[in-house]
N, C-alpha and C. Protein backbone atom coordinates (compact mmCIF):
# COMPACT_ATOMS: atom_id res chain seq x y z
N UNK A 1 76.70 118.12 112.58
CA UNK A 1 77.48 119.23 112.11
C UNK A 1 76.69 119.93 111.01
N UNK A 2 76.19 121.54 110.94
CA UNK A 2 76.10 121.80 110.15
C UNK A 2 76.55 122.42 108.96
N UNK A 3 76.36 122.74 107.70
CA UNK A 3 77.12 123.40 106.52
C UNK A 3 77.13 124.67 106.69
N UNK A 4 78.33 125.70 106.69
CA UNK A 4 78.10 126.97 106.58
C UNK A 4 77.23 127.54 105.84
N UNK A 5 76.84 128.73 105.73
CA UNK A 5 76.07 129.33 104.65
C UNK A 5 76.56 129.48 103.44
N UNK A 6 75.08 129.24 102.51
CA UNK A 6 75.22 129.01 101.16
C UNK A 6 76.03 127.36 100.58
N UNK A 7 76.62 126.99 101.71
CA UNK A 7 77.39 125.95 101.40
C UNK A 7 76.23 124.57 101.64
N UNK A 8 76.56 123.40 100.78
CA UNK A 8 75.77 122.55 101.49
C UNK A 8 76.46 121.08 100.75
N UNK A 9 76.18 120.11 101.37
CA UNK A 9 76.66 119.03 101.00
C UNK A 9 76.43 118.29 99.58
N UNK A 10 75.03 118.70 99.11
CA UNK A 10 75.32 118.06 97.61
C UNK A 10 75.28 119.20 96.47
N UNK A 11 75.85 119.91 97.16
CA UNK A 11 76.42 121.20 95.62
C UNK A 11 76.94 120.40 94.54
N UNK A 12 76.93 121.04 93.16
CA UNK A 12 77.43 120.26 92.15
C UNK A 12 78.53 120.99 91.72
N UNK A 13 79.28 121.83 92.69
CA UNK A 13 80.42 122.11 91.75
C UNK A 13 81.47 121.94 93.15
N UNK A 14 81.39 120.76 93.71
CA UNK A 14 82.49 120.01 94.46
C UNK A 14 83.13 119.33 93.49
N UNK A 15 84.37 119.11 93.40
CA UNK A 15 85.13 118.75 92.13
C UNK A 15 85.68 117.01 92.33
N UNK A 16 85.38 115.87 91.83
CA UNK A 16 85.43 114.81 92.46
C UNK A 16 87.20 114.14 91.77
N UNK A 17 87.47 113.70 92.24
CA UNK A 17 89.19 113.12 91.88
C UNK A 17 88.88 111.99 90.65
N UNK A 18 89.83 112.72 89.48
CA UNK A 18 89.52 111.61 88.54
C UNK A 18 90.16 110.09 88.62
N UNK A 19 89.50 109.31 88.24
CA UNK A 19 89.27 108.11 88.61
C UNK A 19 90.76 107.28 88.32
N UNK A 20 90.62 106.56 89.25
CA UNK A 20 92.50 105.93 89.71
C UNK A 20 92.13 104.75 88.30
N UNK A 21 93.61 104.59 87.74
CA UNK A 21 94.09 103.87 86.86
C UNK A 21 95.20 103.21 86.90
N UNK A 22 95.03 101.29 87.23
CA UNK A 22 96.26 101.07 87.43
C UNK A 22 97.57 101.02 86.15
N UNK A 23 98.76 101.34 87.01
CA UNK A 23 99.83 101.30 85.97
C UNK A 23 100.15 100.40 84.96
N UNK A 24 99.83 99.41 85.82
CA UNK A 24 100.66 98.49 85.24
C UNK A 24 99.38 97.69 84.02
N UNK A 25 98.21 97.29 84.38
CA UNK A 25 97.22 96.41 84.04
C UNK A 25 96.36 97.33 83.45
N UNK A 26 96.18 98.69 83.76
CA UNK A 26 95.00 99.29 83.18
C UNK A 26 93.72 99.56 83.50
N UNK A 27 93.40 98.57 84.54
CA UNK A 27 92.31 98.48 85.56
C UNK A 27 92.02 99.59 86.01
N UNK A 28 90.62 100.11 85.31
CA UNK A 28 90.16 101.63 86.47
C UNK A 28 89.03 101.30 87.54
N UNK A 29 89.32 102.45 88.74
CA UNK A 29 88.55 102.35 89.65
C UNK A 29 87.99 104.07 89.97
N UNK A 30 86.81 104.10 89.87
CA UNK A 30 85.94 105.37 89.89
C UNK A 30 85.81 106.00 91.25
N UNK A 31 85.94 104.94 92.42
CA UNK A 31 86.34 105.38 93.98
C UNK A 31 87.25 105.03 94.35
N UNK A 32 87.47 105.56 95.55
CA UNK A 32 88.75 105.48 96.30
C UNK A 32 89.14 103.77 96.38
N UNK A 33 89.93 103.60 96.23
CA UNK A 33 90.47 102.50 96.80
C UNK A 33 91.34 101.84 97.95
N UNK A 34 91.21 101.52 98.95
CA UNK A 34 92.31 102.02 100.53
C UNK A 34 93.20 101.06 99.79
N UNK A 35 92.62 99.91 98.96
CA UNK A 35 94.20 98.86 98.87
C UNK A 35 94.85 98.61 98.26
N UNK A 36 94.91 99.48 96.76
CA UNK A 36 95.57 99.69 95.98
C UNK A 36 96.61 100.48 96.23
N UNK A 37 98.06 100.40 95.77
CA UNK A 37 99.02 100.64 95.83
C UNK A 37 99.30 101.91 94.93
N UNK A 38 99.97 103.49 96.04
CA UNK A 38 100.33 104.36 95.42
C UNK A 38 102.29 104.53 95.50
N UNK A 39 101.96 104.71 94.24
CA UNK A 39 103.77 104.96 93.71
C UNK A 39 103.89 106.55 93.91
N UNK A 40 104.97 107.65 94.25
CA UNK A 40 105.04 108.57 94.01
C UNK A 40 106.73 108.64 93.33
N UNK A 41 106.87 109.05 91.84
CA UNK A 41 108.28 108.72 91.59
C UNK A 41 108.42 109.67 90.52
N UNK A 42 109.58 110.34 90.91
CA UNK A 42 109.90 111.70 89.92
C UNK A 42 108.70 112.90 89.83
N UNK A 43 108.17 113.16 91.04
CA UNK A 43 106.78 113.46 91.42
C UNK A 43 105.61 113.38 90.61
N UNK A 44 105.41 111.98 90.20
CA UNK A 44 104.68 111.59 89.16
C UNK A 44 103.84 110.70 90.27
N UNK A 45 102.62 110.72 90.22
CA UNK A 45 101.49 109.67 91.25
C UNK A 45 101.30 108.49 90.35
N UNK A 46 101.31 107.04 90.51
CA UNK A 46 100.97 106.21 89.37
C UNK A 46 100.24 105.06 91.31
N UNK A 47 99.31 104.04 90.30
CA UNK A 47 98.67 103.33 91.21
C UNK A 47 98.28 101.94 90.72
N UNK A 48 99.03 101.28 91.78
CA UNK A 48 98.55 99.42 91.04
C UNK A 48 97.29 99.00 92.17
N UNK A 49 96.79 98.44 91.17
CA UNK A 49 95.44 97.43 91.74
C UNK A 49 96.08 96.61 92.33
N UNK A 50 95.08 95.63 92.97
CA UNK A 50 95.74 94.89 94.35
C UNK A 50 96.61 93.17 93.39
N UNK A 51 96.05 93.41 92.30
CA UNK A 51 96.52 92.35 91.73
C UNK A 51 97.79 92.67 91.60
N UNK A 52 98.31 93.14 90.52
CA UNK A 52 99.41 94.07 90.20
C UNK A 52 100.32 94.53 91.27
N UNK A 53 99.77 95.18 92.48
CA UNK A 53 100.72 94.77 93.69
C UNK A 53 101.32 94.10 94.29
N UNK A 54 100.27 92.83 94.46
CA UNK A 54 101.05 91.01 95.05
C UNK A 54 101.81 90.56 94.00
N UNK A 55 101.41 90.90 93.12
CA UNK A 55 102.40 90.41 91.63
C UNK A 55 103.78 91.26 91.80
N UNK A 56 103.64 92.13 92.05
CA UNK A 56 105.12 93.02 92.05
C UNK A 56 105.69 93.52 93.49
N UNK A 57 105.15 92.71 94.23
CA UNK A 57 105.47 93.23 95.50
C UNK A 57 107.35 93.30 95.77
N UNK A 58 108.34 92.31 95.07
CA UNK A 58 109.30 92.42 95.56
C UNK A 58 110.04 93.49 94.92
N UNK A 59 109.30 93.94 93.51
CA UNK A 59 110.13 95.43 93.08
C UNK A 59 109.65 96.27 93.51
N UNK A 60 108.58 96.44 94.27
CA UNK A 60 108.42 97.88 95.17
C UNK A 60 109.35 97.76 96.22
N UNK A 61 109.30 97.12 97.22
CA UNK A 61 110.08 96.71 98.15
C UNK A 61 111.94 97.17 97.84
N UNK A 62 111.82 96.55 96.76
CA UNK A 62 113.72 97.15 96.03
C UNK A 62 113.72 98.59 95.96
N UNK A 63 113.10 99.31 95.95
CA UNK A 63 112.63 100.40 95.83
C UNK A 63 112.81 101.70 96.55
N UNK A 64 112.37 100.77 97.81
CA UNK A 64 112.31 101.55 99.18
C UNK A 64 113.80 102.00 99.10
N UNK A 65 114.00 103.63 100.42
CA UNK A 65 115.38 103.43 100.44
C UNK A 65 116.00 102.46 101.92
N UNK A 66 116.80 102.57 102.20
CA UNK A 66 117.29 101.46 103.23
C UNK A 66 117.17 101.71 104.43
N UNK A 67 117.04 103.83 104.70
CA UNK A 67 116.04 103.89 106.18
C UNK A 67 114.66 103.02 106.42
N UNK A 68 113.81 102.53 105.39
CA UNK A 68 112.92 101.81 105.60
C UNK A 68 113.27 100.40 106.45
N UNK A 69 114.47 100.15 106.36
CA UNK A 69 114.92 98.75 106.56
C UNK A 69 115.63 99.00 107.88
């Protein structure tokens, strides 16, 4: 595939996503993470590390609404 014109893959003003911070622990991660856990609540984005997830897995779960179930 190529880049349109003028466009090209390592331009420096592609804007990169600032770096995920978990909620709960504090733990940052500078890339994506697929297995960390995203919250969306009061349209606020918050994100637990995978620790922090197995640790809290049964209050997310309470969480859900009951179409999930």
């Amino acid at each position: 595939m190529t880049s349109p014109p003028g466009g090209s893959d390592d331009s420096a003003s592609t804007a990169q996503a600032p770096p995920m911070v978990c909620a709960r622990c504090g733990t940052r991660s500078e890339g994506p993470q697929p297995t960390w856990t995203c919250s969306v609540e009061n349209g606020t984005r918050s994100y637990l590390c995978d620790t922090c997830a197995r640790e809290n897995l049964r209050a997310i779960e309470g969480r859900l609404d009951s179409a999930w179930w």
